[in-house]
C-alpha atoms as a PDB file:
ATOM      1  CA  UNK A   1       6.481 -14.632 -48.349  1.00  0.00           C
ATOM      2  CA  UNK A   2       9.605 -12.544 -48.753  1.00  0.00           C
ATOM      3  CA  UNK A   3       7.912  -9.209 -47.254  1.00  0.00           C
ATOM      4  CA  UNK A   4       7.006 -11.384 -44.596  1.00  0.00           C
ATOM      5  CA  UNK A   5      10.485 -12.638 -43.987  1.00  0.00           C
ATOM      6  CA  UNK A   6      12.035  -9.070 -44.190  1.00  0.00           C
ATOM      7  CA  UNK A   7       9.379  -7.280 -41.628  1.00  0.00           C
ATOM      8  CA  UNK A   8       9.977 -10.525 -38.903  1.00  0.00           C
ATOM      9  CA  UNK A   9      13.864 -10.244 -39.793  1.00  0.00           C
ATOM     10  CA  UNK A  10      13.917  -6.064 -38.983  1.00  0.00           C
ATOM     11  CA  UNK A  11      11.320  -7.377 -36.250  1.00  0.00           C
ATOM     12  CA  UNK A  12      13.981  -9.639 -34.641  1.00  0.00           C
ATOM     13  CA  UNK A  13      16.596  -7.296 -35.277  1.00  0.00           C
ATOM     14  CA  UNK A  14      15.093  -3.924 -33.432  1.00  0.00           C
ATOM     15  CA  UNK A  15      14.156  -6.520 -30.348  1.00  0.00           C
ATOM     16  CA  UNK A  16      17.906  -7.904 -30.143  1.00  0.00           C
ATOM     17  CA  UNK A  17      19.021  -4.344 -30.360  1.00  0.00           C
ATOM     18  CA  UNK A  18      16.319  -3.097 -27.778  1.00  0.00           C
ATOM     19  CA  UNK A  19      17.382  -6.290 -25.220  1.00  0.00           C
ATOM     20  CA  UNK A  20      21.219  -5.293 -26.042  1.00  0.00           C
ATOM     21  CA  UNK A  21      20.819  -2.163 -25.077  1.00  0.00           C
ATOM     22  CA  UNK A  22      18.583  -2.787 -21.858  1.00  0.00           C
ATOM     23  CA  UNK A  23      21.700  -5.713 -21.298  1.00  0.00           C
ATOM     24  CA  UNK A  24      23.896  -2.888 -21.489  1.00  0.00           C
ATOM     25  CA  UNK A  25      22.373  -0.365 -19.107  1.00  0.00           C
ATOM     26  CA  UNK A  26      21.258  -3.158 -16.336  1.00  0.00           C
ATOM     27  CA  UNK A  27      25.342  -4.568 -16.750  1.00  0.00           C
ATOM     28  CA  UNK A  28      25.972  -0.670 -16.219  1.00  0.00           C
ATOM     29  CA  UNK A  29      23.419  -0.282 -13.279  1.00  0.00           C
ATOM     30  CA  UNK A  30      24.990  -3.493 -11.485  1.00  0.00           C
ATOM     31  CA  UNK A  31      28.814  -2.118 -11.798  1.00  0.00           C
ATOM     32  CA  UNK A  32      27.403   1.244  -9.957  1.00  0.00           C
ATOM     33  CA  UNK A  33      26.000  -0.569  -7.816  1.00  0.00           C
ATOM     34  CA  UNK A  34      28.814  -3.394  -6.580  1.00  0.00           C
ATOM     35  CA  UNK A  35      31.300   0.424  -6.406  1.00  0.00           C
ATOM     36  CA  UNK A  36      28.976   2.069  -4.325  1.00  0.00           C
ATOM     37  CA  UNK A  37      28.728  -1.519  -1.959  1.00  0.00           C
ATOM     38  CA  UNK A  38      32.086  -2.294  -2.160  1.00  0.00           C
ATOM     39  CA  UNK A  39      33.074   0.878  -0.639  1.00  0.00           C
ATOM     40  CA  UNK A  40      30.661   0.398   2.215  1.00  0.00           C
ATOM     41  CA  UNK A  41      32.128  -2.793   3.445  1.00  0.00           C
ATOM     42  CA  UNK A  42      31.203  -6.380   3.393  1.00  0.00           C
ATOM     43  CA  UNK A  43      27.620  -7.276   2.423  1.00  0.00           C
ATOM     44  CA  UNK A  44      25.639  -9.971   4.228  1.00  0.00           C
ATOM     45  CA  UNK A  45      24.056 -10.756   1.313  1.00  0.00           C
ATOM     46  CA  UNK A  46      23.680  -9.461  -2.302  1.00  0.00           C
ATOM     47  CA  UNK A  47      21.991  -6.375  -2.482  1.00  0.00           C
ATOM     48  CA  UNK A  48      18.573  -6.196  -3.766  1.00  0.00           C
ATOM     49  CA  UNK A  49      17.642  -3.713  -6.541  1.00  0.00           C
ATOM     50  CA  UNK A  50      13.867  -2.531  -6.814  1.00  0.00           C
ATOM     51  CA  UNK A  51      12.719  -0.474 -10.122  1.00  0.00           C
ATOM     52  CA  UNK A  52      10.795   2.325 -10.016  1.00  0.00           C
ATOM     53  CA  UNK A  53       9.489   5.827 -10.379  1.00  0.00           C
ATOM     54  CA  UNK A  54      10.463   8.036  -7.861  1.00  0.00           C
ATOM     55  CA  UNK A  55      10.880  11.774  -9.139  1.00  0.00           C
ATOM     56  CA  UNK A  56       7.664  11.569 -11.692  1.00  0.00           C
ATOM     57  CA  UNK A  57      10.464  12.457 -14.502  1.00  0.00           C
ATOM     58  CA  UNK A  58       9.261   9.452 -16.627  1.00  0.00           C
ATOM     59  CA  UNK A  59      12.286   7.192 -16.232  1.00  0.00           C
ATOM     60  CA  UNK A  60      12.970   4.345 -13.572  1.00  0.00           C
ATOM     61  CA  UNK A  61      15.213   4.873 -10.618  1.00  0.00           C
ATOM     62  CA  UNK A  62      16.784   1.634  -8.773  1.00  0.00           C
ATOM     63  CA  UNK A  63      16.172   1.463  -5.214  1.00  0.00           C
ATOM     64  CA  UNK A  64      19.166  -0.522  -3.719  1.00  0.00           C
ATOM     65  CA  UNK A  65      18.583  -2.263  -0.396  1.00  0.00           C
ATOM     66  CA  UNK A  66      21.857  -3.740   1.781  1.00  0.00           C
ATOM     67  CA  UNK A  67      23.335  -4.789   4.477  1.00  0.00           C
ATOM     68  CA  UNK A  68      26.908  -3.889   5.605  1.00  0.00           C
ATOM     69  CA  UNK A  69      28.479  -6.753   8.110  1.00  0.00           C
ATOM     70  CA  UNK A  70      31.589  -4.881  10.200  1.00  0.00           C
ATOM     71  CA  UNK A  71      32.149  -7.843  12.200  1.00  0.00           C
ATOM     72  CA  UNK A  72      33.054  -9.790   8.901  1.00  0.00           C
ATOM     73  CA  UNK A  73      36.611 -10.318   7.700  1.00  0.00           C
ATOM     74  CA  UNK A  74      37.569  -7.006   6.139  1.00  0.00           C
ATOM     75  CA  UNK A  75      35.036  -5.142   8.314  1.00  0.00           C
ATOM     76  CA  UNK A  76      35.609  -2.314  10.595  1.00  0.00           C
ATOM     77  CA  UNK A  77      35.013  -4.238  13.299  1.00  0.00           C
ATOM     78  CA  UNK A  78      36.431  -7.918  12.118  1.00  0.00           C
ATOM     79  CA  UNK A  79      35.789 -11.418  14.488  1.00  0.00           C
ATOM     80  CA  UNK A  80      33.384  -9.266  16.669  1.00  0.00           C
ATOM     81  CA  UNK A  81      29.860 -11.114  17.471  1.00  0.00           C
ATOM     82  CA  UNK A  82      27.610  -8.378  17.976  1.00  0.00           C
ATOM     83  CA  UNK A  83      24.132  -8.069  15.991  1.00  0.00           C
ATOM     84  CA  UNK A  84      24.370  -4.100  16.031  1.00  0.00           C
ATOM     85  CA  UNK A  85      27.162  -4.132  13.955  1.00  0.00           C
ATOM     86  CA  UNK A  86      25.123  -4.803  10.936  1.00  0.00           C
ATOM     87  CA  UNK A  87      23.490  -2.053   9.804  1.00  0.00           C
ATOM     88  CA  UNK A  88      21.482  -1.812   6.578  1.00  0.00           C
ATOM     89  CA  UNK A  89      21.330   0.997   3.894  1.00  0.00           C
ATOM     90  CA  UNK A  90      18.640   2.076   1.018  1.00  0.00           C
ATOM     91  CA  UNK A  91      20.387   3.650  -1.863  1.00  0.00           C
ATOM     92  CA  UNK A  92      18.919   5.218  -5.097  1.00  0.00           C
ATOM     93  CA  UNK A  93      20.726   5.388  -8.365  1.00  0.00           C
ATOM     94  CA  UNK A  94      19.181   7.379 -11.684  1.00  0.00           C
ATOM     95  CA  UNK A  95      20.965   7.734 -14.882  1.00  0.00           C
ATOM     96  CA  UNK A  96      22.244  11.034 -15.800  1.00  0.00           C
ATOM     97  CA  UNK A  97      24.425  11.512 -19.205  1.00  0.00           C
ATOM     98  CA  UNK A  98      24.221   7.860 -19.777  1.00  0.00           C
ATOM     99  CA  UNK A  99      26.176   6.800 -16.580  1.00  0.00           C
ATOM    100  CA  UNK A 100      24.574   5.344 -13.174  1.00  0.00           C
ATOM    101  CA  UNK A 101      24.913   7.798 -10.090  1.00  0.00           C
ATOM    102  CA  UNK A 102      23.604   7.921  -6.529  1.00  0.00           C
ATOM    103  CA  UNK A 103      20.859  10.383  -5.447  1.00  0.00           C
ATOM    104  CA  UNK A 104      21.857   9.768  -1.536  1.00  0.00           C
ATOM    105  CA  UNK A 105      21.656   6.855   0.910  1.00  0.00           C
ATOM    106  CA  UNK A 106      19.916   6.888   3.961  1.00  0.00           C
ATOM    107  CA  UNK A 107      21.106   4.443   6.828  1.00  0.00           C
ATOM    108  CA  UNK A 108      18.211   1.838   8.177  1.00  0.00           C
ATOM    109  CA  UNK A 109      20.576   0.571  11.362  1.00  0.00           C
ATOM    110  CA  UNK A 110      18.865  -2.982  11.689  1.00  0.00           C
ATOM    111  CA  UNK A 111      16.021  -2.362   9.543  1.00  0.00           C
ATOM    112  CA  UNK A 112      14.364  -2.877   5.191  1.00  0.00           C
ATOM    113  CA  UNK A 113      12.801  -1.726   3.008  1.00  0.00           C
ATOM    114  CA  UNK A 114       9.256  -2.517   2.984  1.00  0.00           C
ATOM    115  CA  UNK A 115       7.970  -1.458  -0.049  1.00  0.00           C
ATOM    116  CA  UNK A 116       7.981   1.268  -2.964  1.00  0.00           C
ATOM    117  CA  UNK A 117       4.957   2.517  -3.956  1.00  0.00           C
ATOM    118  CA  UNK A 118       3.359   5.936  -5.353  1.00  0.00           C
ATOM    119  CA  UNK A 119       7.027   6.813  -5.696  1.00  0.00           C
ATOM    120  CA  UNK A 120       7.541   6.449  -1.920  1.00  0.00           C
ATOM    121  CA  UNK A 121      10.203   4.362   0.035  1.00  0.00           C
ATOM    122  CA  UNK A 122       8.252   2.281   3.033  1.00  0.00           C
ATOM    123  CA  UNK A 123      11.400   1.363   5.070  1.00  0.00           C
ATOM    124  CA  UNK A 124      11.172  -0.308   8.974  1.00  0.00           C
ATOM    125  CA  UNK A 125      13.972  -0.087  11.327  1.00  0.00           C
ATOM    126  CA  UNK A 126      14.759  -0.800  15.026  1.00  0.00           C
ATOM    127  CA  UNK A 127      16.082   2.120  17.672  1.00  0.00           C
ATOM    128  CA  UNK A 128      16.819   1.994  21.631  1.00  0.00           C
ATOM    129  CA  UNK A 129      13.733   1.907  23.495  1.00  0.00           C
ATOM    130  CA  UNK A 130      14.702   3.451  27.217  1.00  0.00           C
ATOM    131  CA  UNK A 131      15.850   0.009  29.000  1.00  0.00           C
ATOM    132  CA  UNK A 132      17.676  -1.480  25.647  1.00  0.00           C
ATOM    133  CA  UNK A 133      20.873  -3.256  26.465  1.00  0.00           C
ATOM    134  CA  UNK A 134      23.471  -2.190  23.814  1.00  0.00           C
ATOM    135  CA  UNK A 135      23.017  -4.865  21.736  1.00  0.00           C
ATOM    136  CA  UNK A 136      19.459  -5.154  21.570  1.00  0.00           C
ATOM    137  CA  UNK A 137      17.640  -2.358  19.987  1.00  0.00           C
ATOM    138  CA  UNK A 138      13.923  -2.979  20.529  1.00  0.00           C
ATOM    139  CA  UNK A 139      11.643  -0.089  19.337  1.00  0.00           C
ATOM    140  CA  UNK A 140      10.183   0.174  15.519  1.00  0.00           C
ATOM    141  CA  UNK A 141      10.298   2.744  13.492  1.00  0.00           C
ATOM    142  CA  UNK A 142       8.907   3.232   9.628  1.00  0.00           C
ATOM    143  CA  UNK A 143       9.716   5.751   8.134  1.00  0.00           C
ATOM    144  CA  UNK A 144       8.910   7.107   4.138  1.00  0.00           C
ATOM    145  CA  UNK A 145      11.505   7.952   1.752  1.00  0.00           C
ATOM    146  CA  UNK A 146      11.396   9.612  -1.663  1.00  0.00           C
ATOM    147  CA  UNK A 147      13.470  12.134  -3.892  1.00  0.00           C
ATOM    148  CA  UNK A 148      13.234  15.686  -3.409  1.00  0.00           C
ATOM    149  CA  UNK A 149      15.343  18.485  -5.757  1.00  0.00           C
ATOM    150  CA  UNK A 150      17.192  15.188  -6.761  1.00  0.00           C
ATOM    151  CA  UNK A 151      17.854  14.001  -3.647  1.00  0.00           C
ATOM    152  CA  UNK A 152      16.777  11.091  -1.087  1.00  0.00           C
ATOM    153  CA  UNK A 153      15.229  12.328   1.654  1.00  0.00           C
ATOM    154  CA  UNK A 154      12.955  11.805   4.053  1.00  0.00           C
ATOM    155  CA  UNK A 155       9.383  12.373   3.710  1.00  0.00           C
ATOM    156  CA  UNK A 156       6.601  13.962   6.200  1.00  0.00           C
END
């Protein structure tokens, strides 16, 4: 009964110091994450944060998805009403030397990320077809992302 109690105590123990730790790194992932935003402007909405394996290294990056709002108060372009002044973002973030940093960002204008698969970004945006009024881009466009020599970029 006691070696029982011992192994399910160090049992317990290893998996509160295992969820501490992954507490820890995900509080650390969502401070890099509100910097980087923060700096952008205001968001329309919290930014969504998608785990996974982009560079084949073994370890999960975050793929951050947002949208920046310049017609909002504090926005380059405050108590405007026009849609294309939202524009969205994808953002990756790996840990190097324990700390949270960004790999690149690639600007989606009025577009999202589809999916992340096979370690590849499927994002969709809009662009000006030939007859698009100004504030009405019309024409889709997917593109692929993924990381190259530590970078985002994007792929054939």
């Amino acid at each position: 009964m006691a070696s029982w109690l011992r192994s399910a105590f160090v049992a317990t123990s290893i998996a509160m110091l295992i969820a501490t730790h992954t507490d820890a790194q995900d509080s650390a992932l969502q401070q890099a994450i509100q910097h980087h935003v923060a700096r952008q402007g205001p968001v329309m909405e919290p930014p969504r944060t998608q785990m996974a394996e982009l560079d084949r290294k073994g370890s999960a990056e975050a793929v951050v998805y947002y949208c920046i709002n310049e017609n909002a108060p504090g926005g380059k372009n405050a108590g405007a009403n026009s849609p294309a002044n939202v524009h969205c973002a994808v953002t990756v973030f790996t840990q190097k030397t324990g700390q949270w940093v960004s790999l690149g960002q690639t600007r989606l204008g009025q577009g999202k990320v589809r999916d992340v698969k096979s370690g590849v970004i499927h994002v969709e945006s809009v662009t000006f077809g030939p007859n698009d009024p100004l504030c009405c881009p019309s024409r889709k466009v997917t593109r692929r992302l993924g990381l190259k020599n530590g970078k985002l970029v994007q792929l054939k």
